[in-house]
N, C-alpha and C. Protein backbone atom coordinates (compact mmCIF):
# COMPACT_ATOMS: atom_id res chain seq x y z
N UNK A 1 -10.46 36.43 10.55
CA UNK A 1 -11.35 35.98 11.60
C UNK A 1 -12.17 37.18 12.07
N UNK A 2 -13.26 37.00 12.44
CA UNK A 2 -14.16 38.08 12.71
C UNK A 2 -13.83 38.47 13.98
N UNK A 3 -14.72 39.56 15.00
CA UNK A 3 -14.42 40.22 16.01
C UNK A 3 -15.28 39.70 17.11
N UNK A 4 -16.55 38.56 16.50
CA UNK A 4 -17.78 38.03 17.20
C UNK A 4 -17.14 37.32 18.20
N UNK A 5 -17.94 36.85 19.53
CA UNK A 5 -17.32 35.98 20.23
C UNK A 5 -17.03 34.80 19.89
N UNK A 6 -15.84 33.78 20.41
CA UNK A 6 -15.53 32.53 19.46
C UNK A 6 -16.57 31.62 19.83
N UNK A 7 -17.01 31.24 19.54
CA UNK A 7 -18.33 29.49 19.99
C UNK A 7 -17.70 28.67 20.05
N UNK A 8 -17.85 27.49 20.59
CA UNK A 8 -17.36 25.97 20.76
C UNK A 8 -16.59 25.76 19.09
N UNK A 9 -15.68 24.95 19.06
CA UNK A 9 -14.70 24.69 17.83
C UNK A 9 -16.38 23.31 17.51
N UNK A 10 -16.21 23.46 15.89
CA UNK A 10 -17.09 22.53 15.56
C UNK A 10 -16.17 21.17 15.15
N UNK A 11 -15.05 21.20 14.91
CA UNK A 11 -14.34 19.87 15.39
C UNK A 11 -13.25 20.45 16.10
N UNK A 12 -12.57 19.16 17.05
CA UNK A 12 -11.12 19.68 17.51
C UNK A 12 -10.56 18.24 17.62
N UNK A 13 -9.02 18.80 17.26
CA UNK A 13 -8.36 17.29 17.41
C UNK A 13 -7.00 17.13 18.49
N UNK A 14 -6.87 16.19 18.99
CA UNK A 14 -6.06 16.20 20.21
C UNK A 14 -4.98 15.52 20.00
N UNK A 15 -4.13 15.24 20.29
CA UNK A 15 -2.77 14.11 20.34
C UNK A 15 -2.96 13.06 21.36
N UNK A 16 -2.35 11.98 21.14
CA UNK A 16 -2.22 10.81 21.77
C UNK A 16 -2.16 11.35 23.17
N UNK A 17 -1.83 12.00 23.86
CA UNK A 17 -1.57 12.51 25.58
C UNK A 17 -2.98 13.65 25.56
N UNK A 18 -3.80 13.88 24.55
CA UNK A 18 -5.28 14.18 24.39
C UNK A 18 -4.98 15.61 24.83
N UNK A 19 -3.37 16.04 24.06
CA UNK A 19 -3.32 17.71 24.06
C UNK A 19 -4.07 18.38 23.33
N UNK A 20 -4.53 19.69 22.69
CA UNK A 20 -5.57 20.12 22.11
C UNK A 20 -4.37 20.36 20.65
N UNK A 21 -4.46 19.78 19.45
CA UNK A 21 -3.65 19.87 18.47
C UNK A 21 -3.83 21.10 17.56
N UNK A 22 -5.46 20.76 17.49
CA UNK A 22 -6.14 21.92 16.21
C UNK A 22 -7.62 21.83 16.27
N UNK A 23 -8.16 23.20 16.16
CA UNK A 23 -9.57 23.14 16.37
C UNK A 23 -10.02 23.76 15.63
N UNK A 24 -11.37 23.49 14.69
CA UNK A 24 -11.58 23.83 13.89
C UNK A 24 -13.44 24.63 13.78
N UNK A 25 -13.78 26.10 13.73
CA UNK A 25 -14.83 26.68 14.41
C UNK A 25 -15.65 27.13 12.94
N UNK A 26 -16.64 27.04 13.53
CA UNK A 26 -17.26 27.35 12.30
C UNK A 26 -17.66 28.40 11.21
N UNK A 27 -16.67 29.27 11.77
CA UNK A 27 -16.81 30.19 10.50
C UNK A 27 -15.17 29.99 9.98
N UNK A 28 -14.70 28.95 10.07
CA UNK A 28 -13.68 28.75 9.32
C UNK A 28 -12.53 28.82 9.61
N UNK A 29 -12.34 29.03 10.85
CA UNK A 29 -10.83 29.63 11.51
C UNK A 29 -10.06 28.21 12.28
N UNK A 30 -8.97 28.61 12.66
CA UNK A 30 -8.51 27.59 13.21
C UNK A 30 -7.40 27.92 14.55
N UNK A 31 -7.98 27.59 15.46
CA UNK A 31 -6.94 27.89 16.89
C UNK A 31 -5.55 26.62 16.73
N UNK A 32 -4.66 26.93 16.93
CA UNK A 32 -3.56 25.63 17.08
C UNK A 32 -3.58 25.41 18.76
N UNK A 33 -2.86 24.46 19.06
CA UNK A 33 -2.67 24.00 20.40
C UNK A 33 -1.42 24.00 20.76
N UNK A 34 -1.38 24.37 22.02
CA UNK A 34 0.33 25.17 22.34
C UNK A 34 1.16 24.80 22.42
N UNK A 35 2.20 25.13 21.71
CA UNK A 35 3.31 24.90 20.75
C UNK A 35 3.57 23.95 19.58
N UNK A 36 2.36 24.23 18.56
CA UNK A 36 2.03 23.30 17.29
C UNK A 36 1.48 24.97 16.36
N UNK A 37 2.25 24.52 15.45
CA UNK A 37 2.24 25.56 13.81
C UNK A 37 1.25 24.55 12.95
N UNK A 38 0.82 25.45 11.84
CA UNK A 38 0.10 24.59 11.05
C UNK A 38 0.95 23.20 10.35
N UNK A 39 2.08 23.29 10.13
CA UNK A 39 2.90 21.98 9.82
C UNK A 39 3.21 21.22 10.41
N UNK A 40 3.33 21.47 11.99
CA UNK A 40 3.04 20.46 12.80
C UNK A 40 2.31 19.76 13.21
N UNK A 41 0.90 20.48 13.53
CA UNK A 41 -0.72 20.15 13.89
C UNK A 41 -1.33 19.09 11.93
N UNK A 42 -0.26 19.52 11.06
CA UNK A 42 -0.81 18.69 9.99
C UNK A 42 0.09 17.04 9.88
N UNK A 43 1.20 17.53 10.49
CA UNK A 43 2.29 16.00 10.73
C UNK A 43 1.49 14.76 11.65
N UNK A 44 1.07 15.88 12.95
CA UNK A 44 0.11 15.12 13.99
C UNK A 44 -1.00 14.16 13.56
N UNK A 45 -1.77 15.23 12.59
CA UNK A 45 -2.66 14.49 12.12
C UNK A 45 -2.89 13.22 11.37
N UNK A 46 -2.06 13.73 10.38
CA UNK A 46 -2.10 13.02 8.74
C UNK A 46 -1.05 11.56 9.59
N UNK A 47 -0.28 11.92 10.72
CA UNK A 47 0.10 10.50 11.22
C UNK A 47 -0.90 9.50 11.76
N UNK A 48 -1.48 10.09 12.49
CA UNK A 48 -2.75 9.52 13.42
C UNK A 48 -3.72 9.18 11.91
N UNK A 49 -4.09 9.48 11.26
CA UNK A 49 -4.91 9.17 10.35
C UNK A 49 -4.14 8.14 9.77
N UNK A 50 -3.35 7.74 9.25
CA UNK A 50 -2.43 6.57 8.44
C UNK A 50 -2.11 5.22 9.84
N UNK A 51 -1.86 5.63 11.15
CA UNK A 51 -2.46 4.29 12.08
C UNK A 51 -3.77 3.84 12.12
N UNK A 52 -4.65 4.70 12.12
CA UNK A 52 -5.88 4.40 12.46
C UNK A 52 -6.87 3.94 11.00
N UNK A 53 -6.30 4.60 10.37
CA UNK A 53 -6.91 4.47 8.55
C UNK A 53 -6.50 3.88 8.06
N UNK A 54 -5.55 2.61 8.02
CA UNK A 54 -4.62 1.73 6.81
C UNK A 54 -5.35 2.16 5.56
N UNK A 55 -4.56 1.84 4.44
CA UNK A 55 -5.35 2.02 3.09
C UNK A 55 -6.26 0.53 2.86
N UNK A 56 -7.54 0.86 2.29
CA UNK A 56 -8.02 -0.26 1.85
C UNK A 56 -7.80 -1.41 1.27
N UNK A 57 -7.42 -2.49 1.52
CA UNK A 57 -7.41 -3.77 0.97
C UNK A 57 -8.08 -3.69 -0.24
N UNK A 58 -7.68 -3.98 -1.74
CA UNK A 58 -8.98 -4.46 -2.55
C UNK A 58 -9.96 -5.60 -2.07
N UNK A 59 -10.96 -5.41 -2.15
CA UNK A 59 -12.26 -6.15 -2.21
C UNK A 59 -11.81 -7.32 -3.12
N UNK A 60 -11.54 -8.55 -2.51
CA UNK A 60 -11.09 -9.89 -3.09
C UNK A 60 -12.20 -10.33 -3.90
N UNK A 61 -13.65 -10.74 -3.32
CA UNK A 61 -14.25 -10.48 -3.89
C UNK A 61 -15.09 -9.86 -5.42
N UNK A 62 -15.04 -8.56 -5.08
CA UNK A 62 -15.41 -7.75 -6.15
C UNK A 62 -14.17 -7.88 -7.28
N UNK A 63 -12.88 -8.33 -6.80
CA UNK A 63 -11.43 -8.37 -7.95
C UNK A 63 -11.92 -9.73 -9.27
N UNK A 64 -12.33 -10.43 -7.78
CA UNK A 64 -12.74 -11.44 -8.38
C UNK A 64 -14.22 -11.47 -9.93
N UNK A 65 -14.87 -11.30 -9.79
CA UNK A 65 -16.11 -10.65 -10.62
C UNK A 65 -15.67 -10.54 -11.63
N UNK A 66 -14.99 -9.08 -11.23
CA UNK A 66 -14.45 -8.36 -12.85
C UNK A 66 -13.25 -8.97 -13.12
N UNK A 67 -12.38 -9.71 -13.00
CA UNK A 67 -11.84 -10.78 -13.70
C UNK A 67 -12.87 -11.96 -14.10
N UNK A 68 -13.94 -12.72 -13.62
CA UNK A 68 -14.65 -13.52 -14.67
C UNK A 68 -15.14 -12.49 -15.41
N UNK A 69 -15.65 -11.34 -15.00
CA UNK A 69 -16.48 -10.61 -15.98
C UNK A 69 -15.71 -10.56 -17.33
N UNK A 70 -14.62 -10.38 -17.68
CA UNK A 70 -13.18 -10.13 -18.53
C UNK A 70 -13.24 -11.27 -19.15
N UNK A 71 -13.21 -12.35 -18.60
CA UNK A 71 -13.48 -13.74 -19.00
C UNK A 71 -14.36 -14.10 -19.77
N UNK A 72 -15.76 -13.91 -19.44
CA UNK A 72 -16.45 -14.15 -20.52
C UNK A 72 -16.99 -13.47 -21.19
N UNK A 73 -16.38 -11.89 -21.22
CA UNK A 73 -16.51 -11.54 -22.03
C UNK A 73 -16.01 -11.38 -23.34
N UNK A 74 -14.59 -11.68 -23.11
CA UNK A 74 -13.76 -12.47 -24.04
C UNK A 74 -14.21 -13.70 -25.06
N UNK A 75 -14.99 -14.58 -23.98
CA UNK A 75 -14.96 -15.89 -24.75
C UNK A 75 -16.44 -15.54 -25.52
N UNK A 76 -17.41 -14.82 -24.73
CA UNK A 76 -18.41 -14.43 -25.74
C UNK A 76 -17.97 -13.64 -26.89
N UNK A 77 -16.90 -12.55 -26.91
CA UNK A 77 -16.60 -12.67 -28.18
C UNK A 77 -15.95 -13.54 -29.07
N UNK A 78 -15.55 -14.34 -28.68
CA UNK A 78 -15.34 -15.69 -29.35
C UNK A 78 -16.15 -16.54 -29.89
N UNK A 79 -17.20 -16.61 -29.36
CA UNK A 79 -18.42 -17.05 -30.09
C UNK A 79 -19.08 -16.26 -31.05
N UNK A 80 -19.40 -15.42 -30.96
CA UNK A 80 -20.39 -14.57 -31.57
C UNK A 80 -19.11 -14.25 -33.07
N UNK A 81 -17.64 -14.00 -32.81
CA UNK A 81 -16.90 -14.31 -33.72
C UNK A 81 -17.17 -15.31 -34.57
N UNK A 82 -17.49 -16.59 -34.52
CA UNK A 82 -17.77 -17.61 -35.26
C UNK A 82 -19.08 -17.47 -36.22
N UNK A 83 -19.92 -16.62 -35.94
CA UNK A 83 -21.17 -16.51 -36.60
C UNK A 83 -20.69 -15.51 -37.64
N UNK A 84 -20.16 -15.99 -38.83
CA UNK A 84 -19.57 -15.39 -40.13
C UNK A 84 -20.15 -15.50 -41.39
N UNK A 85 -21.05 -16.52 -41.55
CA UNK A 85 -21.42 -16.88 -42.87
C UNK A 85 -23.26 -16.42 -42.81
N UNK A 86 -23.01 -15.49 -44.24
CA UNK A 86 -24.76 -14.84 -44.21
C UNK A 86 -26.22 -15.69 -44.71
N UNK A 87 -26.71 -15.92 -43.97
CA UNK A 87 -27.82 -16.86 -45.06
C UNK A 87 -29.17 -16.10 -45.27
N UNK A 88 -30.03 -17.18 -45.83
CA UNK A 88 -31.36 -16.36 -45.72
C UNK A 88 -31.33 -15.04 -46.10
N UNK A 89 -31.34 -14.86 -47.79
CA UNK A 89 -31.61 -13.61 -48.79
C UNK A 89 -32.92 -13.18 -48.25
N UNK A 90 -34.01 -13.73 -47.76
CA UNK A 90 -34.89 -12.32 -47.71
C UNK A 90 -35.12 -12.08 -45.76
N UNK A 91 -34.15 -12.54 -45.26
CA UNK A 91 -33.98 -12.23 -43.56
C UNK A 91 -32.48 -12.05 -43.46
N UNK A 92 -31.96 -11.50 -42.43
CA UNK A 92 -30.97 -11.01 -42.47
C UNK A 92 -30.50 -12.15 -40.94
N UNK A 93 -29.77 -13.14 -41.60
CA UNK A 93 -29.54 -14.28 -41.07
C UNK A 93 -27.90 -14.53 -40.73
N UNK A 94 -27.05 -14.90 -39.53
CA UNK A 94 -25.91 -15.56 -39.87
C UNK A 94 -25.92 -16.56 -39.08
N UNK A 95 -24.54 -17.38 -39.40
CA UNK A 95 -23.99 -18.93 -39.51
C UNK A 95 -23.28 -19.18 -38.93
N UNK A 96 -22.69 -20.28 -37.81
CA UNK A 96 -21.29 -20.82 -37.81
C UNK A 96 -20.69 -21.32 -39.27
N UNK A 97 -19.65 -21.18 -38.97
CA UNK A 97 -19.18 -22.06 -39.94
C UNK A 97 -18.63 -23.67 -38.78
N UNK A 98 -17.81 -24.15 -39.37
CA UNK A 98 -17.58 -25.57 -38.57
C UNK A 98 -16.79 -24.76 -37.48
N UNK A 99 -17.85 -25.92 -35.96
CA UNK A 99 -16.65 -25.24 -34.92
C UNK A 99 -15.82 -26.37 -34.21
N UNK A 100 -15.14 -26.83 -33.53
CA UNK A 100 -14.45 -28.05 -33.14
C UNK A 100 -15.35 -28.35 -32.28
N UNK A 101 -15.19 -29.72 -31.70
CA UNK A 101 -16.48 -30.04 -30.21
C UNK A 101 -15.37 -29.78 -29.58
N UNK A 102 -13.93 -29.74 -29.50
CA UNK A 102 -13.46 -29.48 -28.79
C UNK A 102 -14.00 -28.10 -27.74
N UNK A 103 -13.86 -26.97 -29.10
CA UNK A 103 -14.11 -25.63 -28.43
C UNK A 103 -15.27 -25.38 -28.03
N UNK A 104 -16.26 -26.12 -28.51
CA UNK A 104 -17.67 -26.33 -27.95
C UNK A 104 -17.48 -26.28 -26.50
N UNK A 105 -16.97 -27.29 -26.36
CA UNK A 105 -16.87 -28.28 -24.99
C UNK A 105 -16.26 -27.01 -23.97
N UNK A 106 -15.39 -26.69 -24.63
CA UNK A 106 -14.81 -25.33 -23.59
C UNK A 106 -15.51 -24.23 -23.37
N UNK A 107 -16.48 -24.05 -24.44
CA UNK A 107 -17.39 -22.83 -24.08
C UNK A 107 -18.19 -23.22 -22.85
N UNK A 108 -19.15 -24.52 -23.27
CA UNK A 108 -19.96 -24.84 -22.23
C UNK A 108 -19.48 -25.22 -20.65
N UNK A 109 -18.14 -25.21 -20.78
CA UNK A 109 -17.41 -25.92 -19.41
C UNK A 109 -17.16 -24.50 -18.70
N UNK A 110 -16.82 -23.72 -19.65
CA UNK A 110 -16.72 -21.44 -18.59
C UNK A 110 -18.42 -21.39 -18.24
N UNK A 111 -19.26 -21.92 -19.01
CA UNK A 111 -20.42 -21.45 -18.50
C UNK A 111 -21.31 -22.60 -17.20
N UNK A 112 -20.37 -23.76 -16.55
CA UNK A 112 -21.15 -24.28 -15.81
C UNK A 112 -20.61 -23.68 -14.81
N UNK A 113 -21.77 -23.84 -13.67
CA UNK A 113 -21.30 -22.86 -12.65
C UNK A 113 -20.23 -23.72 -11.34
């Protein structure tokens, strides 16, 4: 820490009874608050951060997406699988071969909305 005078802490953090925990100044230093060590002033914290911060929920939503996304992308390779047979010697052409209407029917039924 330098010898300059100290300036206002550019953050500081307090405890629930809004004691002074840890303050943090801007050339990098750190004052503790009286009678807190750095393992304590980090217990304080990292607690208060895990009430106030729960971990994020996944986005139900967005889970959602990329599971249809998975979906049809699957079944589009399933289609595009079926196009096996080469035709048309002077274009570069392919074919189904026979597909069931069953599986027809299932393609077009993932793609109504």
């Amino acid at each position: 820490m330098s010898d300059a005078p100290r300036t206002d802490p550019a953050f500081s953090f307090h405890n629930a009874a809004n004691e002074p925990l840890v303050a943090i100044y801007p050339d990098g230093s750190l004052q503790y608050g009286p009678g807190y060590d750095p393992d304590d002033a980090a217990r304080q914290f990292w607690g208060a951060m895990a009430v106030h911060m729960p971990a994020r929920q996944p986005d139900t939503e967005l889970v959602a997406l990329r599971e249809d996304n998975a979906r049809l992308r699957g079944l589009l390779g399933e289609v595009v699988g079926k196009f096996i047979h080469q035709t048309h010697p002077g274009e570069r052409c392919l074919q189904t071969g026979h597909v069931r209407i069953a599986t027809v029917e299932r393609w077009r039924e993932a793609l109504r909305p």
